[in-house]
C-alpha atoms as a PDB file:
ATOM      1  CA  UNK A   1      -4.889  34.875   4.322  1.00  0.00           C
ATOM      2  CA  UNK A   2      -4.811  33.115   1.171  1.00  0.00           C
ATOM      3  CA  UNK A   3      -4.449  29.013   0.761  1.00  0.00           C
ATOM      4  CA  UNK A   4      -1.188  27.400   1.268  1.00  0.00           C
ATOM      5  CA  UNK A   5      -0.262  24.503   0.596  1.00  0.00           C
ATOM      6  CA  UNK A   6       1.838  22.244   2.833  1.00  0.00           C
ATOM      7  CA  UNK A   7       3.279  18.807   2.391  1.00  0.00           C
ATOM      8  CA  UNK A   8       3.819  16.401   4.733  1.00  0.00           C
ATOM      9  CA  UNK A   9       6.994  13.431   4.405  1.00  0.00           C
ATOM     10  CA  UNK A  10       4.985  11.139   6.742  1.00  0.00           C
ATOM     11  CA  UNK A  11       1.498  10.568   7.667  1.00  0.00           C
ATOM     12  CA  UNK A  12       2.249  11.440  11.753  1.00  0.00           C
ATOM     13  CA  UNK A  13       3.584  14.772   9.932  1.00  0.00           C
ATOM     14  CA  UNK A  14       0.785  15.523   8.077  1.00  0.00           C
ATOM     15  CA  UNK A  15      -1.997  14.257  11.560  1.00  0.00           C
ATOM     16  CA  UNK A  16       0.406  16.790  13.329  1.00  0.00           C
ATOM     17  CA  UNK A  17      -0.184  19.642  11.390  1.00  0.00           C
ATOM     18  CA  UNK A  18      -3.807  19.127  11.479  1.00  0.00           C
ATOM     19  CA  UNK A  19      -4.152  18.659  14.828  1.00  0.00           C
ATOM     20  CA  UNK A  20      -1.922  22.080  15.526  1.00  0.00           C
ATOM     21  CA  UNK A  21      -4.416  24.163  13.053  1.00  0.00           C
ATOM     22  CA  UNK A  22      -8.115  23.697  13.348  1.00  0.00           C
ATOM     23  CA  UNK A  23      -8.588  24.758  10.124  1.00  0.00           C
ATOM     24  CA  UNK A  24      -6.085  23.279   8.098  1.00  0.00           C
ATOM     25  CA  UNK A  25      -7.844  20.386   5.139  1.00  0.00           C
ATOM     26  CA  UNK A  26      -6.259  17.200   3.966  1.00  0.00           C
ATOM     27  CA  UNK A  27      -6.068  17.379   0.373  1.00  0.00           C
ATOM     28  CA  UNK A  28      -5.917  13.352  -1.116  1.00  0.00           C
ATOM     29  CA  UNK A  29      -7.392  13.060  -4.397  1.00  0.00           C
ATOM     30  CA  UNK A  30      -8.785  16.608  -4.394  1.00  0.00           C
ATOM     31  CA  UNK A  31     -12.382  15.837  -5.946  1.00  0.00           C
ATOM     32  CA  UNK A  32     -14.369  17.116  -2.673  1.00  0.00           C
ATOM     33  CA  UNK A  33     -11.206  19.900  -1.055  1.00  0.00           C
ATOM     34  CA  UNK A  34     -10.772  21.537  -4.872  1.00  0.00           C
ATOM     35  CA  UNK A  35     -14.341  21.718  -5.672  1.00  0.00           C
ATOM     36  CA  UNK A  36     -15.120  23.607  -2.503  1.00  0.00           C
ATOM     37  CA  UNK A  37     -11.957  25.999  -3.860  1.00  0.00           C
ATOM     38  CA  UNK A  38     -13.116  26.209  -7.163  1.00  0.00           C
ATOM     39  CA  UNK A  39     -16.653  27.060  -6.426  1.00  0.00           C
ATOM     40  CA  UNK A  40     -15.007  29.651  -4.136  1.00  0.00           C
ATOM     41  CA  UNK A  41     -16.519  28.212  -0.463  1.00  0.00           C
ATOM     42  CA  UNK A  42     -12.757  27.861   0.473  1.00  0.00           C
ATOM     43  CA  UNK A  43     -10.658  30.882   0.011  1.00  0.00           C
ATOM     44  CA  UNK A  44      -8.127  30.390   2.643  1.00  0.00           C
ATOM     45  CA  UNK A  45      -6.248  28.486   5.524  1.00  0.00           C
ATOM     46  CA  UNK A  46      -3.876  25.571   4.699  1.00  0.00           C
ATOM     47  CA  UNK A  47      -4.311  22.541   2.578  1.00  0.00           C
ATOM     48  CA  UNK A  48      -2.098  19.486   3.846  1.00  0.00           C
ATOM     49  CA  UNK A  49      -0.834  16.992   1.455  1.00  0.00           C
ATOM     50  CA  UNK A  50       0.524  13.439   2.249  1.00  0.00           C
ATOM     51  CA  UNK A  51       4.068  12.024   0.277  1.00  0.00           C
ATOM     52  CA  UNK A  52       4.268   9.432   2.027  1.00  0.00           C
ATOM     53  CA  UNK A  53       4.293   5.813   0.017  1.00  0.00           C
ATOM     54  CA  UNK A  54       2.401   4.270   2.849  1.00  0.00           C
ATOM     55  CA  UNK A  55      -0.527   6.330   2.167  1.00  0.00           C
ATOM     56  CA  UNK A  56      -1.288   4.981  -1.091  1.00  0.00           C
ATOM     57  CA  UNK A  57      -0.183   1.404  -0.395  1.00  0.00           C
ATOM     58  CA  UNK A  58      -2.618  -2.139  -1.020  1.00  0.00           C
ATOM     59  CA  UNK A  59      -1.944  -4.986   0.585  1.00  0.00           C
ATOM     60  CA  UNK A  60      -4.503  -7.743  -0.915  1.00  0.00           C
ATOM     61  CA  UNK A  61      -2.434 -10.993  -0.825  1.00  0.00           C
ATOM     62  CA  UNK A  62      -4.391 -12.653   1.916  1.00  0.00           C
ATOM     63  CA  UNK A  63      -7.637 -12.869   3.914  1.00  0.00           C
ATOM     64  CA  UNK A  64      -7.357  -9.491   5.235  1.00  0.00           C
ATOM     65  CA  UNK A  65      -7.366  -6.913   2.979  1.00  0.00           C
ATOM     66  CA  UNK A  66      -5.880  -3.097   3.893  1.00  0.00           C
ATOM     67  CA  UNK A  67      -6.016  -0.453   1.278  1.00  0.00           C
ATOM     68  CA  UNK A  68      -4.048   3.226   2.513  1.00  0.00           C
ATOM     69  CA  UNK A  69      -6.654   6.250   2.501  1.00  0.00           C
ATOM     70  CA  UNK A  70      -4.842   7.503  -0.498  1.00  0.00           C
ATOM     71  CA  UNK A  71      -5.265   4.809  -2.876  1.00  0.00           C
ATOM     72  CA  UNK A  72      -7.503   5.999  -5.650  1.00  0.00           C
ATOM     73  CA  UNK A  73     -10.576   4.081  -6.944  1.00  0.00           C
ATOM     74  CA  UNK A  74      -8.984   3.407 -10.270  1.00  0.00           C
ATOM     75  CA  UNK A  75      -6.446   1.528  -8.136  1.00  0.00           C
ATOM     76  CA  UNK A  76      -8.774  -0.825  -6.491  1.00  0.00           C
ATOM     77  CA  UNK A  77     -10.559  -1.469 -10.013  1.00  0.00           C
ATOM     78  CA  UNK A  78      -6.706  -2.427 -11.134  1.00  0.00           C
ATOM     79  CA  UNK A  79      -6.027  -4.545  -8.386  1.00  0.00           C
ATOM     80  CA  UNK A  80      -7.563  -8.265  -9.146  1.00  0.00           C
ATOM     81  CA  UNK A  81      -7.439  -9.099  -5.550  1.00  0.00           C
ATOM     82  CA  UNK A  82     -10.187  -6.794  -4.825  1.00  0.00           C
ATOM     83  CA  UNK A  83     -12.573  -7.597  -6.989  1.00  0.00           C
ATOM     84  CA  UNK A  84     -15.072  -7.725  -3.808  1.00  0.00           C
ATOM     85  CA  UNK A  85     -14.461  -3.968  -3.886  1.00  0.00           C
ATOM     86  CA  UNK A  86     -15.364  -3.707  -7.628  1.00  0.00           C
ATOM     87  CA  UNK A  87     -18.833  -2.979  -8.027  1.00  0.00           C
ATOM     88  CA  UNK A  88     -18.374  -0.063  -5.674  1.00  0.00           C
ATOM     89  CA  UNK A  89     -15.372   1.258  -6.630  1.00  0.00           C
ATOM     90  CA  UNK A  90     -17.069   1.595 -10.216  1.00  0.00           C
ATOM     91  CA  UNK A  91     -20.197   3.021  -9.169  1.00  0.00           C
ATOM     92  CA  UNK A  92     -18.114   6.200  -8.516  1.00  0.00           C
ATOM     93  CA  UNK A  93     -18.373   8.922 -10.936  1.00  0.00           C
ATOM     94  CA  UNK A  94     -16.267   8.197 -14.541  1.00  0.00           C
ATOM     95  CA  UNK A  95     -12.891   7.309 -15.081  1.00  0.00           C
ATOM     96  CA  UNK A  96     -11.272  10.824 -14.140  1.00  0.00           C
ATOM     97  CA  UNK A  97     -13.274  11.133 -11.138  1.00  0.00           C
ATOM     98  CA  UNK A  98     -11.908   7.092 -10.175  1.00  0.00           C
ATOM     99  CA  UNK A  99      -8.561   8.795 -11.473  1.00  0.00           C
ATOM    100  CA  UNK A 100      -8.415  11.183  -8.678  1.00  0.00           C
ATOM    101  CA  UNK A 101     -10.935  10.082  -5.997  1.00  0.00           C
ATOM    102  CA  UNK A 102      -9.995   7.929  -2.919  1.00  0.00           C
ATOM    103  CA  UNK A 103     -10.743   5.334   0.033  1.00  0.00           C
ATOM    104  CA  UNK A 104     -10.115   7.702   2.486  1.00  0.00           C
ATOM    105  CA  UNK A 105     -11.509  10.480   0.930  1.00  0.00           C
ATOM    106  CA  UNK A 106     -14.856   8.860   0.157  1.00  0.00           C
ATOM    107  CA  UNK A 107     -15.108   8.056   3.702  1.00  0.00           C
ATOM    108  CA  UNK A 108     -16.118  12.297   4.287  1.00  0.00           C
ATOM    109  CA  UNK A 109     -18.020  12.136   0.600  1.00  0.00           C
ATOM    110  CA  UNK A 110     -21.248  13.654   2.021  1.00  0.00           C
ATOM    111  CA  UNK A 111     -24.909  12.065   1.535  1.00  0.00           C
ATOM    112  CA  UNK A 112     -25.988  11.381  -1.065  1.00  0.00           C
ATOM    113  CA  UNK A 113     -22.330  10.498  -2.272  1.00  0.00           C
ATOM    114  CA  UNK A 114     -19.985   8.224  -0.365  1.00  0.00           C
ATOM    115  CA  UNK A 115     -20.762   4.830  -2.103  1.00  0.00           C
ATOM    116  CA  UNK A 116     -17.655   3.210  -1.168  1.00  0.00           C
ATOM    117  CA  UNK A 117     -18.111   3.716   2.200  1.00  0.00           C
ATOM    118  CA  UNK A 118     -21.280   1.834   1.943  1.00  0.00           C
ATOM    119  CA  UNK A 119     -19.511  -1.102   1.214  1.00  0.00           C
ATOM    120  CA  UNK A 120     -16.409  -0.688   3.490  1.00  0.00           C
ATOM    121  CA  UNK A 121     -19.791  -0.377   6.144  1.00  0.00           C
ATOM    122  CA  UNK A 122     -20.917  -3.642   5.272  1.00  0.00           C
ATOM    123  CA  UNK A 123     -17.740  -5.543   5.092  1.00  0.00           C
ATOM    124  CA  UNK A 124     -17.064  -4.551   8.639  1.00  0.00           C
ATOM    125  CA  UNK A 125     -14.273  -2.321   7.747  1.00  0.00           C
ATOM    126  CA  UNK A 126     -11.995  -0.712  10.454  1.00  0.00           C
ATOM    127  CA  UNK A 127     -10.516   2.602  10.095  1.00  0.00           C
ATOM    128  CA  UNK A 128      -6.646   3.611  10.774  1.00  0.00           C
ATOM    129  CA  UNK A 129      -6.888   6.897  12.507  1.00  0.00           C
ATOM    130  CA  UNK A 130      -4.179   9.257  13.346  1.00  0.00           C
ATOM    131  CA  UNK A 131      -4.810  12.150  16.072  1.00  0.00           C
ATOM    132  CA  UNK A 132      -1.608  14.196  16.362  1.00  0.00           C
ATOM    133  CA  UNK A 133       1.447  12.291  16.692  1.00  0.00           C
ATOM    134  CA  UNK A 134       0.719   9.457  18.528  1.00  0.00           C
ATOM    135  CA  UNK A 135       0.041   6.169  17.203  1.00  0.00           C
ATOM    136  CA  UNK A 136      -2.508   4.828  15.028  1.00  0.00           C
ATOM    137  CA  UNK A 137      -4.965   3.057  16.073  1.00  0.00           C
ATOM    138  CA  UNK A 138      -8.526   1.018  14.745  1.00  0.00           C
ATOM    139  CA  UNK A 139     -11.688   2.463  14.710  1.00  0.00           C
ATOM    140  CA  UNK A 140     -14.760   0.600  13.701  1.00  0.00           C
ATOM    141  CA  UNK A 141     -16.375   2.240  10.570  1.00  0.00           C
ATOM    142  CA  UNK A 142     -19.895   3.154  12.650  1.00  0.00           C
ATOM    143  CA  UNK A 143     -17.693   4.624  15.465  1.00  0.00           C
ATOM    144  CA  UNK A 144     -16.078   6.711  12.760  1.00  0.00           C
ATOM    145  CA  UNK A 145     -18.912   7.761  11.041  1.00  0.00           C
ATOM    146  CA  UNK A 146     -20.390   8.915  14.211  1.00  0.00           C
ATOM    147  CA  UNK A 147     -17.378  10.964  15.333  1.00  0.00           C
ATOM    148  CA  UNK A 148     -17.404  12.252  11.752  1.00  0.00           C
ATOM    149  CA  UNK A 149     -20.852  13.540  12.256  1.00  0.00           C
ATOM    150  CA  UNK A 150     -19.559  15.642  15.142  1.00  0.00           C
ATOM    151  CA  UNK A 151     -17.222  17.292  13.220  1.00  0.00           C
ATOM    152  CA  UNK A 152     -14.258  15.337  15.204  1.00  0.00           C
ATOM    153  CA  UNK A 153     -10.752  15.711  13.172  1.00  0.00           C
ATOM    154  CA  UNK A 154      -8.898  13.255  12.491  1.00  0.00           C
ATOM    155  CA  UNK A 155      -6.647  11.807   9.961  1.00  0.00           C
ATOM    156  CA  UNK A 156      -7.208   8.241   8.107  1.00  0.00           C
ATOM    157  CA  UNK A 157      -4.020   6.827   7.213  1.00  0.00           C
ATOM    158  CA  UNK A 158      -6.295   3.520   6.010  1.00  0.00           C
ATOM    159  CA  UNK A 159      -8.906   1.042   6.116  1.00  0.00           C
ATOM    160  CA  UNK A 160      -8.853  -2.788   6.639  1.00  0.00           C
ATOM    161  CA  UNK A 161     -11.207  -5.690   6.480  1.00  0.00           C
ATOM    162  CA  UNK A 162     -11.836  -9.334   6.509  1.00  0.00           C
ATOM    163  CA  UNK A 163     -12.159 -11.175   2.704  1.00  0.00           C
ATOM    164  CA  UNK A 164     -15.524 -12.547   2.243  1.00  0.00           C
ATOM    165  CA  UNK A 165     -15.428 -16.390   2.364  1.00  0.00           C
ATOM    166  CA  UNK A 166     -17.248 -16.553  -0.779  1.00  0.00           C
ATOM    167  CA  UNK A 167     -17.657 -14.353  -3.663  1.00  0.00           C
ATOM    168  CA  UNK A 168     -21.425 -14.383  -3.820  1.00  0.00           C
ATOM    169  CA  UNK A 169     -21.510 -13.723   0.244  1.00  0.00           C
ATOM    170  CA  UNK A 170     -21.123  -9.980  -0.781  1.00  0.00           C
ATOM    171  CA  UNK A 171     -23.655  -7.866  -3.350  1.00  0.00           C
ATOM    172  CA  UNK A 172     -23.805  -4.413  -4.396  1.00  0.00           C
ATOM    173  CA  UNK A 173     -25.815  -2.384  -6.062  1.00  0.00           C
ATOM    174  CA  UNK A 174     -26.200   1.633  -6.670  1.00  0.00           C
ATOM    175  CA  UNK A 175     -29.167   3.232  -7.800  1.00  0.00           C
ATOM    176  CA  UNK A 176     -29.229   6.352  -9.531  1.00  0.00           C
ATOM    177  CA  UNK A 177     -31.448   8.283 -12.831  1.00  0.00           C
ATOM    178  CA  UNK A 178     -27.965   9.062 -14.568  1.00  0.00           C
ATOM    179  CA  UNK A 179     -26.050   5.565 -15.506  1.00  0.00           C
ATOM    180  CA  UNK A 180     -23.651   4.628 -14.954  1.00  0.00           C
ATOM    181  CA  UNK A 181     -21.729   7.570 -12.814  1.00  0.00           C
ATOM    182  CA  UNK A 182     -24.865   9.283 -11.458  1.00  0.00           C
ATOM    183  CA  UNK A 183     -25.597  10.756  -7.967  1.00  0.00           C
ATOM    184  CA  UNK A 184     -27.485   7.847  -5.790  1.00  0.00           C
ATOM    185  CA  UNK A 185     -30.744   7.988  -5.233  1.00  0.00           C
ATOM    186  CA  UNK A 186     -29.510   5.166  -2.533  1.00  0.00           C
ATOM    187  CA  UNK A 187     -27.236   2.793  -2.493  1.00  0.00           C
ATOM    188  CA  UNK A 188     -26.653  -0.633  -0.940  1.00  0.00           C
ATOM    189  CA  UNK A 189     -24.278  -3.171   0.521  1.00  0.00           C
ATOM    190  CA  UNK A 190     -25.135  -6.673   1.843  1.00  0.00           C
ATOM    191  CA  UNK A 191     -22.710  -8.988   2.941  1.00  0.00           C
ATOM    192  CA  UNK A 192     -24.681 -12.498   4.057  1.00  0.00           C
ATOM    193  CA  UNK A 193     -21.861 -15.226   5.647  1.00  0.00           C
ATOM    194  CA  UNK A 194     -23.173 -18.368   6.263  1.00  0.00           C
ATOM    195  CA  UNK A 195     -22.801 -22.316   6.200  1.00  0.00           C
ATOM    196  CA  UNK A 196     -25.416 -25.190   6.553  1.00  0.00           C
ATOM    197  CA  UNK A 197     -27.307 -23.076   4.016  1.00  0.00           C
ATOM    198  CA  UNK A 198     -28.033 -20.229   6.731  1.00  0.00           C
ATOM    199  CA  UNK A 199     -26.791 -16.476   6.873  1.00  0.00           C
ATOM    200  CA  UNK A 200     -24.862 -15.955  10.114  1.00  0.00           C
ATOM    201  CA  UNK A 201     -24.161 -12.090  11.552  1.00  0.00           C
ATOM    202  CA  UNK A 202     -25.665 -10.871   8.260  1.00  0.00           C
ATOM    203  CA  UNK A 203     -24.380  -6.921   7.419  1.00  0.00           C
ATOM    204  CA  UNK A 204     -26.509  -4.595   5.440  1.00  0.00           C
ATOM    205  CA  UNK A 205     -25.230  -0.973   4.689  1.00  0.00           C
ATOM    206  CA  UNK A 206     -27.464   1.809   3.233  1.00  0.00           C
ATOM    207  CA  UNK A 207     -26.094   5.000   1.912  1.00  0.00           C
ATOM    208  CA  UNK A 208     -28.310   7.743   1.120  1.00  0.00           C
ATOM    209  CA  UNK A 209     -31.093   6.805   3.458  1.00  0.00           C
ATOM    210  CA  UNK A 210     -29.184   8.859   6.772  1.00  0.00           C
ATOM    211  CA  UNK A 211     -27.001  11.776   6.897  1.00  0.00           C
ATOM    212  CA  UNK A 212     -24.105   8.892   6.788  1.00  0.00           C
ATOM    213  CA  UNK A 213     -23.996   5.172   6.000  1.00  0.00           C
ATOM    214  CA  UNK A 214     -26.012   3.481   8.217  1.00  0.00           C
ATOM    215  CA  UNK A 215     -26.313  -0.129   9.285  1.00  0.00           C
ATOM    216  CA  UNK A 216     -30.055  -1.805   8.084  1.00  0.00           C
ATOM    217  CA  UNK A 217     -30.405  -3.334  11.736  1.00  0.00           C
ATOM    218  CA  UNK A 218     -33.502  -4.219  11.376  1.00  0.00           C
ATOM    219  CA  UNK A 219     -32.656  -6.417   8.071  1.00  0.00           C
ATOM    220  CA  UNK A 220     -29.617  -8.251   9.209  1.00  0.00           C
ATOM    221  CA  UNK A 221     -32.253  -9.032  12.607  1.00  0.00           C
ATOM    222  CA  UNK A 222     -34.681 -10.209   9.406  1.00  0.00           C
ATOM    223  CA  UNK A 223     -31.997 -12.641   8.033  1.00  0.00           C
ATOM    224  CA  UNK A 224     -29.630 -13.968  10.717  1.00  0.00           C
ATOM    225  CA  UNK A 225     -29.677 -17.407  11.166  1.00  0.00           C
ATOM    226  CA  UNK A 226     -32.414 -17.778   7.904  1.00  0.00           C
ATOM    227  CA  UNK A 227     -32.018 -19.632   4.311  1.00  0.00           C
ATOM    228  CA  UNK A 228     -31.812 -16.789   1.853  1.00  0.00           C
ATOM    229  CA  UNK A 229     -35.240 -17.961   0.710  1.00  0.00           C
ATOM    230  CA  UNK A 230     -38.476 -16.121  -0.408  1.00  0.00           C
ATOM    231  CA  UNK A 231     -39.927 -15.993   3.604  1.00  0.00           C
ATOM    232  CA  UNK A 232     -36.578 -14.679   4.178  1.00  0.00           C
ATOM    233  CA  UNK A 233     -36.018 -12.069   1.643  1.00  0.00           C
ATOM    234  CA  UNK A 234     -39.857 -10.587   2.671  1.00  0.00           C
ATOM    235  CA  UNK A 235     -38.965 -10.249   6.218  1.00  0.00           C
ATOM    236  CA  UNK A 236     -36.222  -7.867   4.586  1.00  0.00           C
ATOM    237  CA  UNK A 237     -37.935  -6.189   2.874  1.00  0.00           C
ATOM    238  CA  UNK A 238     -41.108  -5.726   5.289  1.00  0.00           C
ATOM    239  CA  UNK A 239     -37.850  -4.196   8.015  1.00  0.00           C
ATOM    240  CA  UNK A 240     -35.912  -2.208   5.059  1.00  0.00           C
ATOM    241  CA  UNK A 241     -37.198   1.218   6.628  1.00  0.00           C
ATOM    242  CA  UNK A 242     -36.291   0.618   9.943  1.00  0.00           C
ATOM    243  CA  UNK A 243     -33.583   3.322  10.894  1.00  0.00           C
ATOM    244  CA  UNK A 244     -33.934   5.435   8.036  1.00  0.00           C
ATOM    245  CA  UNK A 245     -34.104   9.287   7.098  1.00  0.00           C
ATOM    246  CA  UNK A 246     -33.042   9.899   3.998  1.00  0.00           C
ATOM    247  CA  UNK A 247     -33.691  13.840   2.843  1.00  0.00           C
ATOM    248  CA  UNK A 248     -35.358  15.060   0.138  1.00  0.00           C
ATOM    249  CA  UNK A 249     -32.626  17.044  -2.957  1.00  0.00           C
ATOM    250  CA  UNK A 250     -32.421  17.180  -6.136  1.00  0.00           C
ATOM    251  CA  UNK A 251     -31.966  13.696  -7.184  1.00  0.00           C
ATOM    252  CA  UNK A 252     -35.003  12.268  -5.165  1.00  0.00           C
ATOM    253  CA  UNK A 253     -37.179  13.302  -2.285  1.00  0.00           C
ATOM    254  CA  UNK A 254     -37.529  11.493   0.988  1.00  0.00           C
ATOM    255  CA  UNK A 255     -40.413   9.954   0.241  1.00  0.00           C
ATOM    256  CA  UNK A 256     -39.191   8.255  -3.245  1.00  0.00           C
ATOM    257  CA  UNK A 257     -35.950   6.718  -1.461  1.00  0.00           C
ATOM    258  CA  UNK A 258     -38.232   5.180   1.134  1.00  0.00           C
ATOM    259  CA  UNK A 259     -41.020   3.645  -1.706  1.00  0.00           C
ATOM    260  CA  UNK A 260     -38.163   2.506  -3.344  1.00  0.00           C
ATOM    261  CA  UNK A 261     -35.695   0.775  -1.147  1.00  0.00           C
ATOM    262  CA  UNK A 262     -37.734  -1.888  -0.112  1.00  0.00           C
ATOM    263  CA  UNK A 263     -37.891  -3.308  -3.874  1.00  0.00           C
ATOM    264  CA  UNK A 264     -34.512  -2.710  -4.059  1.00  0.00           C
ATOM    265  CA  UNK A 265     -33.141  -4.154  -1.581  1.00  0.00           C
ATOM    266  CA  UNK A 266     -35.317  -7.419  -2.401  1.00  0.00           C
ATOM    267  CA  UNK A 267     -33.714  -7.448  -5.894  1.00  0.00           C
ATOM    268  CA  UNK A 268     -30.340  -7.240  -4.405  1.00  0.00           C
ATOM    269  CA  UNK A 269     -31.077 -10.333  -2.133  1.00  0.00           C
ATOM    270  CA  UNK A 270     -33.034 -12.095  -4.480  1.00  0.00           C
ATOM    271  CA  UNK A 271     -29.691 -12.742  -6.889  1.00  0.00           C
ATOM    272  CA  UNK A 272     -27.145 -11.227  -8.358  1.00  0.00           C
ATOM    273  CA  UNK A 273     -27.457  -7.586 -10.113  1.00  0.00           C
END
């Protein structure tokens, strides 16, 4: 059977249709669905596309920030209110990629790609899921990573998450060999809340160093309740491994992501990047 392409009027329309037909893709921005057509790995079923305004809609006016999974990258580098997303949003391929590419659809970018998600991991984002035609509801961004790692189906109709107090509570920084839209040889996310001068419920994302975005548990344990301070930012760095397996492709093998995280990471904590 060859592709077809269906399109959807609302977002329960288009969760419906993929939850009738196993097989069916969401097509957003296109950059992961169309390569996988053009290099000939998909050759049939259905592609589903969403129409619906909704899908591509920001809302940025106050402390919590929701951004639909069809809003492109070059979007959220338009949109002043996001600058916390900035950084991330531009460490994304070039301008046609950012053109085309979106929030939800970096959420499925495999490793080592799916740098946005890195920092919607940090931030504590929750994602809008559809299953069917019921209602949405929030899913924590670990939750859905997991259940995307088992190959569960389901459609993101957005994300959501809290402002940072501050500016400088959130850094981000990409590392690749090819600047400034090459494929990460990691990537992180820190987002370090505090007052009195301490970090409180500190969140560090790596992406990269796991078949998914994972949460650096062992550095937010490091930093909680610390001054951001040079004791501080070693106990980071002496935990930055814990949790990881990164693999070994073309960009960099295992064992150069873990030699050079550490370092990394302590740059990225040490200041802004």
């Amino acid at each position: 059977m060859p592709l077809d392409l269906r399109s959807a009027a609302t977002m329960a329309e288009a969760a419906g249709i993929l939850a009738a037909d196993r097989g069916a893709r969401l097509i957003s921005g296109g950059t992961l669905v169309m390569r996988d057509v053009n290099e000939g790995r998909l050759t049939d079923g259905t592609l589903v596309r969403v129409l619906d305004p909704a899908y591509r809609q920001i809302q940025a006016s106050g402390s919590r920030i929701e951004l639909g999974a069809g809003v492109t990258l070059a979007a959220v580098l338009a949109e002043r209110e996001l600058a916390v997303l900035h950084p991330a949003a531009r460490s994304v391929g070039g301008p046609a990629i950012r053109n085309m590419a979106t929030v939800g659809g970096n959420l499925f970018a495999e490793t080592p790609y799916g740098d946005f998600t890195v920092a919607l991991l940090a931030l504590d984002a929750q994602v809008m899921v559809l299953a069917g035609y019921g209602a949405a509801r929030a899913v924590p961004m670990e939750e859905f990573l997991a259940a995307r790692a088992r190959g569960e189906q389901r459609l993101v109709v957005a994300v959501h998450f809290t402002r940072p107090q501050s500016p400088a509570d959130f850094r981000f920084k990409k590392v690749s060999r090819v600047k400034p839209k090459g494929v990460s040889i990691l990537s992180i996310a820190v987002h370090l809340p505090g007052s009195t001068g301490r970090i409180g419920q500190a969140r560090v994302a790596y992406g990269a160093m796991a078949a998914t975005p994972i949460r650096a548990r062992g550095v937010e344990r490091a930093l909680d309740g610390r001054a951001l301070d040079a004791a501080a930012i070693a106990a980071a760095r002496n935990a930055a491994l814990e949790g990881v397996s990164p693999a070994t492709d073309a960009v960099a093998s295992d064992w150069y992501r873990r030699e050079v995280l550490p370092v990394h990471l302590a740059r990225l904590l040490a200041g802004p990047v």
